[in-house]
C-alpha atoms as a PDB file:
ATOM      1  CA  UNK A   1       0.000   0.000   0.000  1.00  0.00           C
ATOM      2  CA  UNK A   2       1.326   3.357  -0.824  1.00  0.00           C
ATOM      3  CA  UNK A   3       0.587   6.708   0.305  1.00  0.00           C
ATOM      4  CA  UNK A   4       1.860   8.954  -2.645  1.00  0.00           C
ATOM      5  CA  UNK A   5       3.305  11.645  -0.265  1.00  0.00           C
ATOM      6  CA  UNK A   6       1.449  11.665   2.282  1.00  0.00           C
ATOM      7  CA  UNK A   7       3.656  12.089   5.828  1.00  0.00           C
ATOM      8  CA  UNK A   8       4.886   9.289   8.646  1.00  0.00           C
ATOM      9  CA  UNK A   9       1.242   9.442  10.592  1.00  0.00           C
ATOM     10  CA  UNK A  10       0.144   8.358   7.476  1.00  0.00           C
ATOM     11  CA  UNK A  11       2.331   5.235   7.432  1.00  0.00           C
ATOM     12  CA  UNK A  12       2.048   4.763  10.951  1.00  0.00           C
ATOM     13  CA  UNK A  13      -1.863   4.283   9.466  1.00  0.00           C
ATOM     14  CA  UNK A  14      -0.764   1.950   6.712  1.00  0.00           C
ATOM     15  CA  UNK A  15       0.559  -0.643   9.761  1.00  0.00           C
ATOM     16  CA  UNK A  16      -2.204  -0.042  11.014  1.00  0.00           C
ATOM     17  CA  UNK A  17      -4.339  -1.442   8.212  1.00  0.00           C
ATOM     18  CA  UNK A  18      -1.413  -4.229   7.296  1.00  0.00           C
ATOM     19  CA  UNK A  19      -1.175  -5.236  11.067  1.00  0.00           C
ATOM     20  CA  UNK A  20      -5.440  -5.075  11.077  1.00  0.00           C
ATOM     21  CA  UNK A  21      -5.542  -7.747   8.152  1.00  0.00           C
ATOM     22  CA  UNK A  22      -4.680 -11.073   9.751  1.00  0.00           C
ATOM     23  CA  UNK A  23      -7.320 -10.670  12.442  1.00  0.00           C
ATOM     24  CA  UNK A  24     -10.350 -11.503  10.050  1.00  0.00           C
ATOM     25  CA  UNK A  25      -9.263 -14.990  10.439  1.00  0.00           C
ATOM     26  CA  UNK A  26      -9.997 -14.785  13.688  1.00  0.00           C
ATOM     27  CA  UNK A  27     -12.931 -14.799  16.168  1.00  0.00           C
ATOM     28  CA  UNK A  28     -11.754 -11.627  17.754  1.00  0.00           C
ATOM     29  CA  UNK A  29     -14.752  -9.151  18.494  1.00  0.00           C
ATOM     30  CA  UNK A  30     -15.375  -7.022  15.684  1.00  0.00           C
ATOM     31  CA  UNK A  31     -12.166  -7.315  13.988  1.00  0.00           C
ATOM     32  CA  UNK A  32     -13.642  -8.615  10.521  1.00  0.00           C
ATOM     33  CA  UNK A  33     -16.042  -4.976  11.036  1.00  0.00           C
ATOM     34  CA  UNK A  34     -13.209  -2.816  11.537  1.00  0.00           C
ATOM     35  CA  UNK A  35     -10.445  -4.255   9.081  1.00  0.00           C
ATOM     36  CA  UNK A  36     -13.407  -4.031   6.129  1.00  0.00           C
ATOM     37  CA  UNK A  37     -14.495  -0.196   7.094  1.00  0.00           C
ATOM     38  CA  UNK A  38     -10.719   0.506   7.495  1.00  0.00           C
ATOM     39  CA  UNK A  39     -10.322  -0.732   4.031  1.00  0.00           C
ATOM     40  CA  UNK A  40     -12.715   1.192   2.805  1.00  0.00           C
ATOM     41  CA  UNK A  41     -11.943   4.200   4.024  1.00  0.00           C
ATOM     42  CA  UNK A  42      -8.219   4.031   3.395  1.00  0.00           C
ATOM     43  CA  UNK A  43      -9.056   5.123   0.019  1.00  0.00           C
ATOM     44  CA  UNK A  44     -10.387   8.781   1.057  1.00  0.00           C
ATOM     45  CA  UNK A  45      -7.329   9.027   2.784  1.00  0.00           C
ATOM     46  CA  UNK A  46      -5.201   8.208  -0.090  1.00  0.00           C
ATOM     47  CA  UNK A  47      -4.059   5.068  -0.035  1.00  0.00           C
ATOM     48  CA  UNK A  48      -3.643   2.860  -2.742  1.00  0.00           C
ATOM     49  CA  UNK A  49      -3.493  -1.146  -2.241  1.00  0.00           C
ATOM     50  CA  UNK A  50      -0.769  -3.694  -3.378  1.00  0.00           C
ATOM     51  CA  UNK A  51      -2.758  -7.104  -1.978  1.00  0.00           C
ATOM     52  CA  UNK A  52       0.671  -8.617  -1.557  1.00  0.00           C
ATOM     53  CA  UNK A  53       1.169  -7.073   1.575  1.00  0.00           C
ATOM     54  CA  UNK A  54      -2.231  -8.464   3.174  1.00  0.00           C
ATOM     55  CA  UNK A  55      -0.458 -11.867   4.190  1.00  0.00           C
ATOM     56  CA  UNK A  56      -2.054 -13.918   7.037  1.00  0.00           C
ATOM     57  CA  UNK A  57       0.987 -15.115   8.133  1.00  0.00           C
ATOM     58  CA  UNK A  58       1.016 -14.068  12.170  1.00  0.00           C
ATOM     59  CA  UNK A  59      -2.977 -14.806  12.610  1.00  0.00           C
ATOM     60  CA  UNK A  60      -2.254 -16.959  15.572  1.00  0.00           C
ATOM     61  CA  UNK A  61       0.340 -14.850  17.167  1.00  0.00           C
ATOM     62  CA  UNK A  62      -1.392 -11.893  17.420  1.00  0.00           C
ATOM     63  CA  UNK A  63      -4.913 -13.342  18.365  1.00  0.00           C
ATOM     64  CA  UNK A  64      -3.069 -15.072  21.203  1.00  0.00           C
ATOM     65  CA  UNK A  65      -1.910 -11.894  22.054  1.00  0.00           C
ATOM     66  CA  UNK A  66      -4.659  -9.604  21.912  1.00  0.00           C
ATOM     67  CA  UNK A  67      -6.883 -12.554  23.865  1.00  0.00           C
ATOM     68  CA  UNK A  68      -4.125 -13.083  26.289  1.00  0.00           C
ATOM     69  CA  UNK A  69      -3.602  -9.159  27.263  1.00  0.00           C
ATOM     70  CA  UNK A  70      -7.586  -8.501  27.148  1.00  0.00           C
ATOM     71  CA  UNK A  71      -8.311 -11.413  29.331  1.00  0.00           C
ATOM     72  CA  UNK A  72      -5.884 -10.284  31.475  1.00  0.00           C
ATOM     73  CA  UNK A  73      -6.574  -6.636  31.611  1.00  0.00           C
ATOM     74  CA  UNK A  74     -10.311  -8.257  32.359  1.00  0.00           C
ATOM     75  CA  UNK A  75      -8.655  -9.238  35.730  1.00  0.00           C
ATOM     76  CA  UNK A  76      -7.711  -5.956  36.576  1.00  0.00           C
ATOM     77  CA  UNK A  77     -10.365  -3.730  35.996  1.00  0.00           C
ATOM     78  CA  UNK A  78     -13.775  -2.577  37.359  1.00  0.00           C
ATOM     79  CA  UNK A  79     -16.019   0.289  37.680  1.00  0.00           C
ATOM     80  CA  UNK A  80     -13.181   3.066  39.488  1.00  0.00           C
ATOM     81  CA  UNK A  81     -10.414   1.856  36.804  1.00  0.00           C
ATOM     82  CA  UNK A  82      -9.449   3.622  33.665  1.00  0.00           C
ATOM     83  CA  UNK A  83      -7.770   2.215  30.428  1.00  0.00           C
ATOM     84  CA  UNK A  84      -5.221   4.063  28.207  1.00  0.00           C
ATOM     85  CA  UNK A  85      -4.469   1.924  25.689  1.00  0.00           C
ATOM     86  CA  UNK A  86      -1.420   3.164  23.678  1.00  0.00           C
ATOM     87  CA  UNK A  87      -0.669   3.085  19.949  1.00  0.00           C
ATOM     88  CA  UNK A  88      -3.984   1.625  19.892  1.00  0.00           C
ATOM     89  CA  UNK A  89      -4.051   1.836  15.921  1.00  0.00           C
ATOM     90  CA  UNK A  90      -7.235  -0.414  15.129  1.00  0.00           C
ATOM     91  CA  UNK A  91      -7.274  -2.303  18.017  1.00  0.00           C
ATOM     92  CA  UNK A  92     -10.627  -3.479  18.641  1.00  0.00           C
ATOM     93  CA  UNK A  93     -10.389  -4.076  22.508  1.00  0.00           C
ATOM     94  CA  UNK A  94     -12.145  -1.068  23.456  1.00  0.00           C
ATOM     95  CA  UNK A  95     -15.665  -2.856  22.476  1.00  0.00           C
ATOM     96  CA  UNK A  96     -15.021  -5.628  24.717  1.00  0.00           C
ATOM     97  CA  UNK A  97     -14.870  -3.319  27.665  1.00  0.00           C
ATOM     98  CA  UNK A  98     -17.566  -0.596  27.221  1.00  0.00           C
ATOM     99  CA  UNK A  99     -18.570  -0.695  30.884  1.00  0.00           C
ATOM    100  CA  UNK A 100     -15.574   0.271  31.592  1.00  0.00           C
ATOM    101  CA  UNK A 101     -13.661   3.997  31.790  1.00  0.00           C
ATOM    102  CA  UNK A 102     -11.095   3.885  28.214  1.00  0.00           C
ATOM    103  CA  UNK A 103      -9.105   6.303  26.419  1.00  0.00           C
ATOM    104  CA  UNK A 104      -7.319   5.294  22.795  1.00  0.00           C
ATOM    105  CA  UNK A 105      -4.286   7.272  22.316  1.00  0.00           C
ATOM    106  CA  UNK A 106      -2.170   7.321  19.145  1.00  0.00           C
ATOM    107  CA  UNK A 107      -1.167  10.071  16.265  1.00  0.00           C
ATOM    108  CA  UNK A 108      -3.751  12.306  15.296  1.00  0.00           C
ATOM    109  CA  UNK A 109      -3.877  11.325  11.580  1.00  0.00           C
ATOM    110  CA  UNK A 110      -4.760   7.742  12.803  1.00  0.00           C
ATOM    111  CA  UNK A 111      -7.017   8.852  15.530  1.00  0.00           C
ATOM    112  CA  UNK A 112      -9.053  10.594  12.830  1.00  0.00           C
ATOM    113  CA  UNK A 113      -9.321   7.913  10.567  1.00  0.00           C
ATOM    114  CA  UNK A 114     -10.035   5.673  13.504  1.00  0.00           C
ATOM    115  CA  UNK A 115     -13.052   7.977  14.912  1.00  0.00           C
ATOM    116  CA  UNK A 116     -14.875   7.434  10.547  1.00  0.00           C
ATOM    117  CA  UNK A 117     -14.035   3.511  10.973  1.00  0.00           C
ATOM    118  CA  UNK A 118     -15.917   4.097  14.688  1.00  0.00           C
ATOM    119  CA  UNK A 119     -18.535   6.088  12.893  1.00  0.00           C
ATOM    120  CA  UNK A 120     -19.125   3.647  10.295  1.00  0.00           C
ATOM    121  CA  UNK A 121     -19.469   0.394  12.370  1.00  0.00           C
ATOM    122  CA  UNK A 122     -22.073   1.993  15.097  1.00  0.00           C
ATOM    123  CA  UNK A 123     -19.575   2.376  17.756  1.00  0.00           C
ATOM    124  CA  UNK A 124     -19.425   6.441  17.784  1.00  0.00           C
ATOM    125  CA  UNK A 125     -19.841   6.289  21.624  1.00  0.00           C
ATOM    126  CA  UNK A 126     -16.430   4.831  21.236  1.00  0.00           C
ATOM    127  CA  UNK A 127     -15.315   7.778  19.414  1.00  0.00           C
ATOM    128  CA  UNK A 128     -15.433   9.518  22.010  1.00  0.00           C
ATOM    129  CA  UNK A 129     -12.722   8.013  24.200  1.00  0.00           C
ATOM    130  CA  UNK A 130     -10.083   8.751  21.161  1.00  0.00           C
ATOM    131  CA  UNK A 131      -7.074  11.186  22.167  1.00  0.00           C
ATOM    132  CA  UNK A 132      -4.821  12.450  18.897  1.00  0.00           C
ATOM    133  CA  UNK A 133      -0.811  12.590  20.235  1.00  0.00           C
ATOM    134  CA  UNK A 134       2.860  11.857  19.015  1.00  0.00           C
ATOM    135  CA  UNK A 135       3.500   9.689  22.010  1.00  0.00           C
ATOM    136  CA  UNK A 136       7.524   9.816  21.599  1.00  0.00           C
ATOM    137  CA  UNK A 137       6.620  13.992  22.286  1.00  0.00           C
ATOM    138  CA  UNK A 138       6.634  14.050  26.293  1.00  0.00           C
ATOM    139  CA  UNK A 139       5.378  17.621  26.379  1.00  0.00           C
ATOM    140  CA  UNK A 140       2.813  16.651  23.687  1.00  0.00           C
ATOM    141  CA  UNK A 141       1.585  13.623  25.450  1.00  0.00           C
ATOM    142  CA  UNK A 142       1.665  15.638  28.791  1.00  0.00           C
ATOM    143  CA  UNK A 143      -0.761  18.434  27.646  1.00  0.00           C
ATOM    144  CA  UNK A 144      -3.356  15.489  25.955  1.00  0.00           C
ATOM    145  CA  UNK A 145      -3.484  13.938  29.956  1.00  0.00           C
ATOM    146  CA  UNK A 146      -3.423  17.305  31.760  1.00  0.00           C
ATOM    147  CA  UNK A 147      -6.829  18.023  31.806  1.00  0.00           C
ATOM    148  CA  UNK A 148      -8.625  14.354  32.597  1.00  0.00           C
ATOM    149  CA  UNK A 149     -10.383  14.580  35.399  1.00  0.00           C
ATOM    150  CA  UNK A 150      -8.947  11.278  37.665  1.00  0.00           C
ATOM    151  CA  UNK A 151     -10.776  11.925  40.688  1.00  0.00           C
ATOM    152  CA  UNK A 152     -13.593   8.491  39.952  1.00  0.00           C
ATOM    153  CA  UNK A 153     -10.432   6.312  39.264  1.00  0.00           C
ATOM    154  CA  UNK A 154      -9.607   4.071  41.957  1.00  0.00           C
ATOM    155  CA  UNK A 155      -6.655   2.357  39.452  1.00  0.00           C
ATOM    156  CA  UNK A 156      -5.054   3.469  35.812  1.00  0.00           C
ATOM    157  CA  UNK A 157      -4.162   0.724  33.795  1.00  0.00           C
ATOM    158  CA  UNK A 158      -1.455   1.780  31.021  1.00  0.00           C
ATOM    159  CA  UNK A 159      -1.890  -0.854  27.749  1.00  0.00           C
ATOM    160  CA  UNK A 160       0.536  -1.239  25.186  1.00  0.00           C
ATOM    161  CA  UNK A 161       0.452  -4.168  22.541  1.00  0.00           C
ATOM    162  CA  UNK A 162       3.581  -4.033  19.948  1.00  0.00           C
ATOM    163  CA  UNK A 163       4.197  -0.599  20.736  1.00  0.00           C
ATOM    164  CA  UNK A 164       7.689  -0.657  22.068  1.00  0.00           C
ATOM    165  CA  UNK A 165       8.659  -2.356  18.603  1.00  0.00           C
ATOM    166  CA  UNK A 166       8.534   1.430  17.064  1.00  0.00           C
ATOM    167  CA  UNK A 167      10.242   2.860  20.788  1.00  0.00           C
ATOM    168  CA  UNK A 168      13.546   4.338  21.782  1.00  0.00           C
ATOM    169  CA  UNK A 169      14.597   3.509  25.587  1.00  0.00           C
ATOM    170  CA  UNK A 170      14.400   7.414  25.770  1.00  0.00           C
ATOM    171  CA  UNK A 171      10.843   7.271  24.360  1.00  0.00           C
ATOM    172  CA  UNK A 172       9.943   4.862  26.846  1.00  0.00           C
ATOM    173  CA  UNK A 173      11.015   6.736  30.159  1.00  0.00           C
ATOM    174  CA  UNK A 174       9.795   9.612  29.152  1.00  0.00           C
ATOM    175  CA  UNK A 175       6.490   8.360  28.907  1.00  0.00           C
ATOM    176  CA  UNK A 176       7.504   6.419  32.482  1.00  0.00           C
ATOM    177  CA  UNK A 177       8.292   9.935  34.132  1.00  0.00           C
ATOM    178  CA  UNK A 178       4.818  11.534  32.239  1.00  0.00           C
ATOM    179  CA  UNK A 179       2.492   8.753  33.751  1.00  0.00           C
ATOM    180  CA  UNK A 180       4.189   9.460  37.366  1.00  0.00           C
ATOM    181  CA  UNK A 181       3.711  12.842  36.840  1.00  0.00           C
ATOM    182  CA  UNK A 182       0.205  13.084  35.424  1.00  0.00           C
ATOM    183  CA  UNK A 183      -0.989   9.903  37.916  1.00  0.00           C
ATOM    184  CA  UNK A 184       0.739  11.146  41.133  1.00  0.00           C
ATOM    185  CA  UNK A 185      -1.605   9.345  44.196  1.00  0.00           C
ATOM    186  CA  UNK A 186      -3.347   7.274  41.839  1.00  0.00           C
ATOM    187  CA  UNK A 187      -2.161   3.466  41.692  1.00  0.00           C
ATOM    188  CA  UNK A 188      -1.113   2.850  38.335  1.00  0.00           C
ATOM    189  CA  UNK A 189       0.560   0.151  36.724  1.00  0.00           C
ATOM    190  CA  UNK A 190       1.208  -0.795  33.049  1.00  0.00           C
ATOM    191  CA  UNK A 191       0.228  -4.180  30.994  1.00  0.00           C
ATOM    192  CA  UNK A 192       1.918  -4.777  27.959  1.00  0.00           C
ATOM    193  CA  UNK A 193       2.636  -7.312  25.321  1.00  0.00           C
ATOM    194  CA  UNK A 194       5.897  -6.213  24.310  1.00  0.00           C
ATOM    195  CA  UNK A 195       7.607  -8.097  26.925  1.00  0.00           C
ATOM    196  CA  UNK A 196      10.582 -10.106  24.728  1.00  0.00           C
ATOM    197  CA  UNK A 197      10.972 -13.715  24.991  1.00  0.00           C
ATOM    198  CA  UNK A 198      14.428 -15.070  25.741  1.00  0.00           C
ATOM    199  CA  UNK A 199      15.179 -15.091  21.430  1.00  0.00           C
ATOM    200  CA  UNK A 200      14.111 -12.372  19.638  1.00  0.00           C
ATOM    201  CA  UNK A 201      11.541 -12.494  17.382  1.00  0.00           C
ATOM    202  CA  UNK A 202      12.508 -12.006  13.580  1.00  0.00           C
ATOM    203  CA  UNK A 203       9.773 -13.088  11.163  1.00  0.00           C
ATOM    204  CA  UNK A 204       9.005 -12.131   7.493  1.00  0.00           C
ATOM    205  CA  UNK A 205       6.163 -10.311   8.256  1.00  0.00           C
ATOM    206  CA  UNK A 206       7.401  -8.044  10.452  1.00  0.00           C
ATOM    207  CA  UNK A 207       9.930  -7.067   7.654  1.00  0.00           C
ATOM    208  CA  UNK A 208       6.563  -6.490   5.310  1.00  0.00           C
ATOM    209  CA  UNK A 209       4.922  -4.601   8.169  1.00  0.00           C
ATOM    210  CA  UNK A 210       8.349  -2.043   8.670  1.00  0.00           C
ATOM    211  CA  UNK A 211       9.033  -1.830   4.525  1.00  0.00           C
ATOM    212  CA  UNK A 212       5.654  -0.735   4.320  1.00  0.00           C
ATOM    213  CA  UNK A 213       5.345   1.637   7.215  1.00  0.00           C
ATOM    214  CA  UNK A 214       8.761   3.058   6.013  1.00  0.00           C
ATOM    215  CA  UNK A 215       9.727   2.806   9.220  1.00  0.00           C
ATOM    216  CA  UNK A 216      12.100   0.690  10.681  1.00  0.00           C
ATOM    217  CA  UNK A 217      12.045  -1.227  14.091  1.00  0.00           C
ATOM    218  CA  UNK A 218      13.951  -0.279  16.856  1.00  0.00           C
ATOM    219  CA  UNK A 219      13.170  -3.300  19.155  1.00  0.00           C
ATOM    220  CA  UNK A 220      15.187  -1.631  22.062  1.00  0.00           C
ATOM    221  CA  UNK A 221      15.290  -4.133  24.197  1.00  0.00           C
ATOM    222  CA  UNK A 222      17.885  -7.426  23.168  1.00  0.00           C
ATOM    223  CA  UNK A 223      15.907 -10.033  25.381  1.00  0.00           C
ATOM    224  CA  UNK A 224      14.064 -10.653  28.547  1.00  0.00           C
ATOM    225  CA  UNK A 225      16.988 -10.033  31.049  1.00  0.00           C
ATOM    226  CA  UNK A 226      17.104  -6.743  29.683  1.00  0.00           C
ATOM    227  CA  UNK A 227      13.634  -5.690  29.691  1.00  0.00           C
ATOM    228  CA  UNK A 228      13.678  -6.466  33.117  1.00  0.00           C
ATOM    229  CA  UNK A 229      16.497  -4.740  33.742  1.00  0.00           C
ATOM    230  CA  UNK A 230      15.594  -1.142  31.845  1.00  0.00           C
ATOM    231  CA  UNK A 231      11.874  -1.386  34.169  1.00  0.00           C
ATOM    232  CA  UNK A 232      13.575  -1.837  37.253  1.00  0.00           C
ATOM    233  CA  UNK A 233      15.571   0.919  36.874  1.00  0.00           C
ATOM    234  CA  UNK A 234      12.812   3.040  36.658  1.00  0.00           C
ATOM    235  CA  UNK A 235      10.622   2.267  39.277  1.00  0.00           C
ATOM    236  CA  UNK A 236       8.797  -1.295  38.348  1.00  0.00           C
ATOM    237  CA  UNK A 237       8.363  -4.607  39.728  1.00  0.00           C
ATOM    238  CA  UNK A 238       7.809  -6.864  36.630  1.00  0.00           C
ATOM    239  CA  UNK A 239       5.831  -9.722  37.073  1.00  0.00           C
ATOM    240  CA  UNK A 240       6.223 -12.098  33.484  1.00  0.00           C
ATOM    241  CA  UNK A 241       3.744 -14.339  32.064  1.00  0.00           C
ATOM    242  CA  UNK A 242       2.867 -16.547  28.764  1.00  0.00           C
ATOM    243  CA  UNK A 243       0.690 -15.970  26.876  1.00  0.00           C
ATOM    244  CA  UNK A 244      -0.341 -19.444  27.244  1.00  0.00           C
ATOM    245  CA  UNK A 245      -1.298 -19.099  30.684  1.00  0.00           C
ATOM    246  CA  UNK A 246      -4.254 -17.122  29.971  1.00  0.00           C
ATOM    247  CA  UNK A 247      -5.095 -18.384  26.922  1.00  0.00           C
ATOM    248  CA  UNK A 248      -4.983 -21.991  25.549  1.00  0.00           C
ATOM    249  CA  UNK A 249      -3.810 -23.386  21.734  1.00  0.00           C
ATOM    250  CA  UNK A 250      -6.888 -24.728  21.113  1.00  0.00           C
ATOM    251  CA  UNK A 251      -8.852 -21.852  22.316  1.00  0.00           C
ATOM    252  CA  UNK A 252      -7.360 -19.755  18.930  1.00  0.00           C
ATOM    253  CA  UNK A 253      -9.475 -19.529  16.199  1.00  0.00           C
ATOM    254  CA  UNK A 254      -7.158 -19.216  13.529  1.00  0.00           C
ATOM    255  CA  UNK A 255      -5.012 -22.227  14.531  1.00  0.00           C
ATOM    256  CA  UNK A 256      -7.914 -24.168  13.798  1.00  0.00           C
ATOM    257  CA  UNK A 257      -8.599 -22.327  10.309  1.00  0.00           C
ATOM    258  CA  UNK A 258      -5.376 -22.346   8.865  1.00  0.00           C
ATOM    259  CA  UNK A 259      -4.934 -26.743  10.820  1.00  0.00           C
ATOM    260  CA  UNK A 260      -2.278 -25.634  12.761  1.00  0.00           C
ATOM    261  CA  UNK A 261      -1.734 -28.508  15.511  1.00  0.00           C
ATOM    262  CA  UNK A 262      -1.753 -28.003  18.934  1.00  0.00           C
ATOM    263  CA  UNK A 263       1.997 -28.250  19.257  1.00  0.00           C
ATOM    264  CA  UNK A 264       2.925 -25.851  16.633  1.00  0.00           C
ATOM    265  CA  UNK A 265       0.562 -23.597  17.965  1.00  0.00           C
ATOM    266  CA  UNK A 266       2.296 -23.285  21.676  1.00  0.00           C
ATOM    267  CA  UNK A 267       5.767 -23.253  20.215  1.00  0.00           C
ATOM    268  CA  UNK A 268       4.172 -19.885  18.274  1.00  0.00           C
ATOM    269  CA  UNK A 269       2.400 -18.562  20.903  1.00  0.00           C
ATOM    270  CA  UNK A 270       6.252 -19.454  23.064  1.00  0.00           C
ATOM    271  CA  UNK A 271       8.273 -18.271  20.825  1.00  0.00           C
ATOM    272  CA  UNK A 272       6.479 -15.031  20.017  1.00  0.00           C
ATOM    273  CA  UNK A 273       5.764 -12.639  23.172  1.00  0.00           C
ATOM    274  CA  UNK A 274       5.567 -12.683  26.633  1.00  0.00           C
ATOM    275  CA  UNK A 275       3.238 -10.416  28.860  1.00  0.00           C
ATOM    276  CA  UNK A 276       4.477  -8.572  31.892  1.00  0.00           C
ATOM    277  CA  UNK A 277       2.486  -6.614  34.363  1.00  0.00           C
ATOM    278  CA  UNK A 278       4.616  -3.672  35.459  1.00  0.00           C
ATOM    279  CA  UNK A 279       3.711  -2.284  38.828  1.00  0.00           C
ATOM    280  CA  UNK A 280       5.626   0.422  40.692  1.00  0.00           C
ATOM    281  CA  UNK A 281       7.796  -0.992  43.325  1.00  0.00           C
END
């Protein structure tokens, strides 16, 4: 897909869409609804279409590890908790929790286009809970939070899934040092499913997914032991989990679409991401 010009929000968009794909294999709640609108729409914004770069390839991985972070952000929330999901791109999560206090942050461009794909799938209430910022901008992202009103919140949960792919370090701590700031006497604590595995992960499509953003990865972290390491520098307990814990092989829809055995389907679900609960220490 090519944007003919059109700037880095823009691309950050076109992963987005590319990243959106593979879910329509699976059973994931209104993920068939959003990739088809978002295809739609792309055009108006546009975007042209090379179908080569829709590939399937990482269906399993990343429905293991959207229902392994949701079920486990289920765990921690109730009615004094709000969500900010980060980079949320055209993650669908935010319908499977609309009891429940949410804010989507990401670039403006792709909150936009977000808010129409909203619009057109009856979710507009949703729309509502979008927030437009460059997220590696600390004074950006600390004038989008200023003005929430915190007082109902017993707990924030921070949510990032395959954010800190696109991250410096320095990105990373400064958003750290914004949440303490903006969150001072509110328990916090951040869930993410960029927590590495002890091998990093290197797969085809995430080559498709960078060529086509036009942005490369930065993967700033080499490997577990050094995850850990950065988060308890700044502040955080980490408390690591797989995403087969929460969520079993044969529970994945698109293992069973694609007859991917049981065994094959751990070793991906293994092999790809772990999730880790930072709380502050």
């Amino acid at each position: 897909m090519r944007t003919n010009g059109i700037d880095s929000q823009h691309n950050t968009m076109r992963t987005a869409v590319l990243t959106a794909y593979p879910r329509i294999f699976t059973d994931i709640e209104r993920a068939a609804d959003v990739f088809f609108a978002a295809a739609r729409r792309a055009v108006s914004y546009g975007f042209t279409f090379e179908p080569s770069l829709f590939v399937p390839n990482m269906a399993i991985e990343l429905e293991a590890r959207h229902k392994s972070l949701s079920r486990r952000l289920a765990a921690l929330v109730d009615a004094s908790t709000l969500v900010v999901e980060l980079g949320a791109g055209l993650s669908t999560r935010r319908t499977e929790f609309p009891a429940v206090a949410y804010r989507e942050l990401d670039f403006p461009t792709m909150v936009r286009f977000k808010a129409d794909i909203y619009t057109d799938i009856g979710c507009e209430t949703a729309a509502q809970d979008l927030v437009g910022v460059d997220l590696s901008a600390p004074g950006a992202l600390a004038s989008a939070i200023a003005d929430w009103d915190l007082s109902p919140y017993r707990r924030i949960v921070v949510l990032s899934e395959g954010l800190f792919w696109y991250l410096k370090r320095k990105d990373i701590a400064d958003m750290i040092r914004c949440f303490e700031n903006a969150f001072a006497g509110t328990e916090w604590m951040w869930l993410t499913a960029d927590c590495p595995v002890e091998e990093r992960v290197d797969t085809e499509y995430r080559s498709v997914i960078a060529d086509s953003s036009g942005r490369s990865p930065v993967e700033p972290f080499a490997d577990y032991t050094d995850f850990a390491a950065f988060l308890h520098e700044h502040g955080f307990t980490v408390q690591r989990s797989r995403m087969t814990e929460t969520v079993s092989p044969r529970e994945l829809y698109a293992a069973t679409f694609f007859s991917v055995d049981e065994a094959e389907t751990r070793e991906r679900m293994e092999s790809y991401t772990d999730i880790a609960l930072l709380t502050r220490a």
